[in-house]
C-alpha atoms as a PDB file:
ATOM      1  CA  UNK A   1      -0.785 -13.727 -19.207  1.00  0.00           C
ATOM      2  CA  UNK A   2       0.565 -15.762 -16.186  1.00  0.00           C
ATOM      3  CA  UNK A   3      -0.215 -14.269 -12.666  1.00  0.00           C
ATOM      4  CA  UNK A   4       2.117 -12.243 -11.087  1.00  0.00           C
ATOM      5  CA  UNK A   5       2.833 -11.233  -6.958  1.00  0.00           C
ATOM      6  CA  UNK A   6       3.199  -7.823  -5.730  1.00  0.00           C
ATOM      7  CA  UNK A   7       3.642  -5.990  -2.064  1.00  0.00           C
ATOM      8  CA  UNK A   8       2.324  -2.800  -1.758  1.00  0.00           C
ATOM      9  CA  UNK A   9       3.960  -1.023   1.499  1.00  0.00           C
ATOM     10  CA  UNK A  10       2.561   1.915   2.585  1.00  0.00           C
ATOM     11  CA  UNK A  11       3.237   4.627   5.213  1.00  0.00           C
ATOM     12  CA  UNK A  12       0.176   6.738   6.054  1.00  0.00           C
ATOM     13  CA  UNK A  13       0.423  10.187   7.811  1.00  0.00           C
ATOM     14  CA  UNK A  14       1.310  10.069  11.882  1.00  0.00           C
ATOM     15  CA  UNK A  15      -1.642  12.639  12.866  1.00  0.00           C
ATOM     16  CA  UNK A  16      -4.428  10.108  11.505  1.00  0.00           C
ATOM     17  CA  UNK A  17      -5.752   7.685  14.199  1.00  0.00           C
ATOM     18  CA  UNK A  18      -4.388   4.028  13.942  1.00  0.00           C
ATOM     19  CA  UNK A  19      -8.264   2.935  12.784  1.00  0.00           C
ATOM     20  CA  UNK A  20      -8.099   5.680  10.233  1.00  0.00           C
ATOM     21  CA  UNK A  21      -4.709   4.131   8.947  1.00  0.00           C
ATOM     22  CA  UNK A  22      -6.479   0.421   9.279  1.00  0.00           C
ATOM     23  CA  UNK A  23      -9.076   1.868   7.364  1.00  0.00           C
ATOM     24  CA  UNK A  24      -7.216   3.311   4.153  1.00  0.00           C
ATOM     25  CA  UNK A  25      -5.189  -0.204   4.188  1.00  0.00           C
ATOM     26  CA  UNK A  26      -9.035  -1.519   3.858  1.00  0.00           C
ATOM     27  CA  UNK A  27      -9.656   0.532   0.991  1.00  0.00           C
ATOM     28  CA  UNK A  28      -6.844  -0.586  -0.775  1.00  0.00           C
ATOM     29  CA  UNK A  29      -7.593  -4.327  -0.571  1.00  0.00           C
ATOM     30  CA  UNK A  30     -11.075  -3.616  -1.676  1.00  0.00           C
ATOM     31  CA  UNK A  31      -9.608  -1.370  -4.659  1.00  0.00           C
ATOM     32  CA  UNK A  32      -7.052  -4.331  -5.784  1.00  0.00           C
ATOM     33  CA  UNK A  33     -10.427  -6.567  -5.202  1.00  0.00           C
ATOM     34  CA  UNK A  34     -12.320  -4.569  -7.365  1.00  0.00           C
ATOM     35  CA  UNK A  35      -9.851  -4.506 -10.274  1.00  0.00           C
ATOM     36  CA  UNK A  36      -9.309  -8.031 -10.481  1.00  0.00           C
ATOM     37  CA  UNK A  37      -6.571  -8.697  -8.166  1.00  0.00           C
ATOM     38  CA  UNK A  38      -6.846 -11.913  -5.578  1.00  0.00           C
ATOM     39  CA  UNK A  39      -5.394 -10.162  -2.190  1.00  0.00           C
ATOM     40  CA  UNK A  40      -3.418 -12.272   0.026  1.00  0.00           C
ATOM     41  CA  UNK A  41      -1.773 -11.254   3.328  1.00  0.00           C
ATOM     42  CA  UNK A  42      -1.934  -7.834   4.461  1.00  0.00           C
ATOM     43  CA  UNK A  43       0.072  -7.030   7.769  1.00  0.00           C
ATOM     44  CA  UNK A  44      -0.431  -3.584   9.471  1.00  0.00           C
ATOM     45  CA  UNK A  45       2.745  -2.588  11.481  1.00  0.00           C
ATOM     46  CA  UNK A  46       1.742   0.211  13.098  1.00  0.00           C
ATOM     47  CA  UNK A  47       3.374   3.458  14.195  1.00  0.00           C
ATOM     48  CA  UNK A  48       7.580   3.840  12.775  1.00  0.00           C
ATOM     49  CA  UNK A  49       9.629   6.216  13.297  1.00  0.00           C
ATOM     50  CA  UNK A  50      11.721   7.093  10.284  1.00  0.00           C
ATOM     51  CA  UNK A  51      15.623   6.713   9.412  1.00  0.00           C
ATOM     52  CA  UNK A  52      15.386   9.911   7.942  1.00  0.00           C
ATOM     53  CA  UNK A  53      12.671  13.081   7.931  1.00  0.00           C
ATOM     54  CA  UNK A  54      10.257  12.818   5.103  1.00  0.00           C
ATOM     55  CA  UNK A  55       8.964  16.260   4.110  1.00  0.00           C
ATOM     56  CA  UNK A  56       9.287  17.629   7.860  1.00  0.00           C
ATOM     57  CA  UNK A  57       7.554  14.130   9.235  1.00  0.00           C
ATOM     58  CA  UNK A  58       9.043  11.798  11.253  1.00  0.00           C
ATOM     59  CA  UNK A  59       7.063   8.587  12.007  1.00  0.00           C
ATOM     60  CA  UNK A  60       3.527   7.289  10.009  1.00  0.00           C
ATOM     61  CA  UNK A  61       1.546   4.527   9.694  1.00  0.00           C
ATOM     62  CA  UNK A  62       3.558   1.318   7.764  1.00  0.00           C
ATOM     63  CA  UNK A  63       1.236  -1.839   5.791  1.00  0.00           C
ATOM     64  CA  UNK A  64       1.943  -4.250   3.568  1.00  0.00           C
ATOM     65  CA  UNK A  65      -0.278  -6.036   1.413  1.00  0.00           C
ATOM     66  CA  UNK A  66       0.567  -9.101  -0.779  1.00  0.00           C
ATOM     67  CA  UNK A  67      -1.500  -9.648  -4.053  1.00  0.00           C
ATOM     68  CA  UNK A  68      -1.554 -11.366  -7.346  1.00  0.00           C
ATOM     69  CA  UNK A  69      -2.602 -10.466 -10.668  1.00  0.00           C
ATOM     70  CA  UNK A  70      -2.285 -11.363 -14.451  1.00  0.00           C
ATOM     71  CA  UNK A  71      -3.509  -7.428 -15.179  1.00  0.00           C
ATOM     72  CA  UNK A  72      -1.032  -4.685 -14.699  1.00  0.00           C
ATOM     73  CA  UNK A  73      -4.144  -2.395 -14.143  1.00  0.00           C
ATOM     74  CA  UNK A  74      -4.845  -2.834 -11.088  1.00  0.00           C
ATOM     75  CA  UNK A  75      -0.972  -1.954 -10.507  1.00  0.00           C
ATOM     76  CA  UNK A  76      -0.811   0.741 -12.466  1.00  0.00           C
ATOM     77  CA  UNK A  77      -4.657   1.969 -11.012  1.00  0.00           C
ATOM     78  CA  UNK A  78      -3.190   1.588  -7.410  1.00  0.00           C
ATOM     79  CA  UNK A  79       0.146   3.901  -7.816  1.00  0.00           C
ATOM     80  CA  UNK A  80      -1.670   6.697  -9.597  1.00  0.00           C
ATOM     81  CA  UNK A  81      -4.518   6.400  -6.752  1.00  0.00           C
ATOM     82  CA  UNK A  82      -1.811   6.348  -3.784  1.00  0.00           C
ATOM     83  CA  UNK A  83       0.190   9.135  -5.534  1.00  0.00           C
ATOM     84  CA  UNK A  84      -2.571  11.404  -5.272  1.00  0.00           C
ATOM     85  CA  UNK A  85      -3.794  10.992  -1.785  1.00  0.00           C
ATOM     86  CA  UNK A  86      -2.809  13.146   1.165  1.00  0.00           C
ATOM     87  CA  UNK A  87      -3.146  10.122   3.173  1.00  0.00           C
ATOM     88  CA  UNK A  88      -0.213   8.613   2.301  1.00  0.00           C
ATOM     89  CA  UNK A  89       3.585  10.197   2.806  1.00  0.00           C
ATOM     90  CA  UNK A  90       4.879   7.235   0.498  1.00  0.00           C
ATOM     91  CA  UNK A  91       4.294   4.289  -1.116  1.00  0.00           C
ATOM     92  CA  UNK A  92       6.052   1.344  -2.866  1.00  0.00           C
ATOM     93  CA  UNK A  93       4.948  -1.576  -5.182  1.00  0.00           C
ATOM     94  CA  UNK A  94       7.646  -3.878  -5.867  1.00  0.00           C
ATOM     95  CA  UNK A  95       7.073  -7.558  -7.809  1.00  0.00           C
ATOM     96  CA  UNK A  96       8.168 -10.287  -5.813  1.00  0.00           C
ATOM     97  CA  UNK A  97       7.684 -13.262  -7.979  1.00  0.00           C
ATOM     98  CA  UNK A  98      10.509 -14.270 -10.048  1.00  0.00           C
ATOM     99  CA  UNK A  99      10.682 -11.850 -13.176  1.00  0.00           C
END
């Protein structure tokens, strides 16, 4: 299966504490890491306001982190993982190589 590149962007809840947020984007490299994937650049931006509320929230933590994988595990163990935590208000995985 040929290797494939991903971004993961991520928007962790506002009342956390910026390490907190640095922390969970941690965990997620070292859960790609652990499932096989080779993680590449990850780039913290901080606190965002939003365009528009999100379930009565206004601003939260945004990361992105670039991987690669031949596996869709470690895509598929990722979304299910992120769509159950609290921690996170929302998340996207989008496939940026050509398709």
């Amino acid at each position: 299966m040929p290797l494939r590149t991903y971004e993961i962007m991520t928007i962790h809840r506002p009342e956390m504490s910026e390490d907190d947020a640095r922390s969970r984007v941690g965990e997620i490299e070292a859960l790609l890491s652990a499932r096989g994937a080779t993680v590449g650049e990850s780039d913290f931006w901080g606190k965002r306001r939003f365009a528009y509320e999100i379930n009565h929230i206004t601003e939260g933590y945004y990361s992105v982190v670039s991987f690669e994988t031949e596996d869709l595990s470690p895509v598929e163990d990722l979304d299910r993982a992120l769509g159950l935590s609290d921690a996170v208000v929302r998340h996207k995985i989008i496939r940026t190589d050509e398709q």
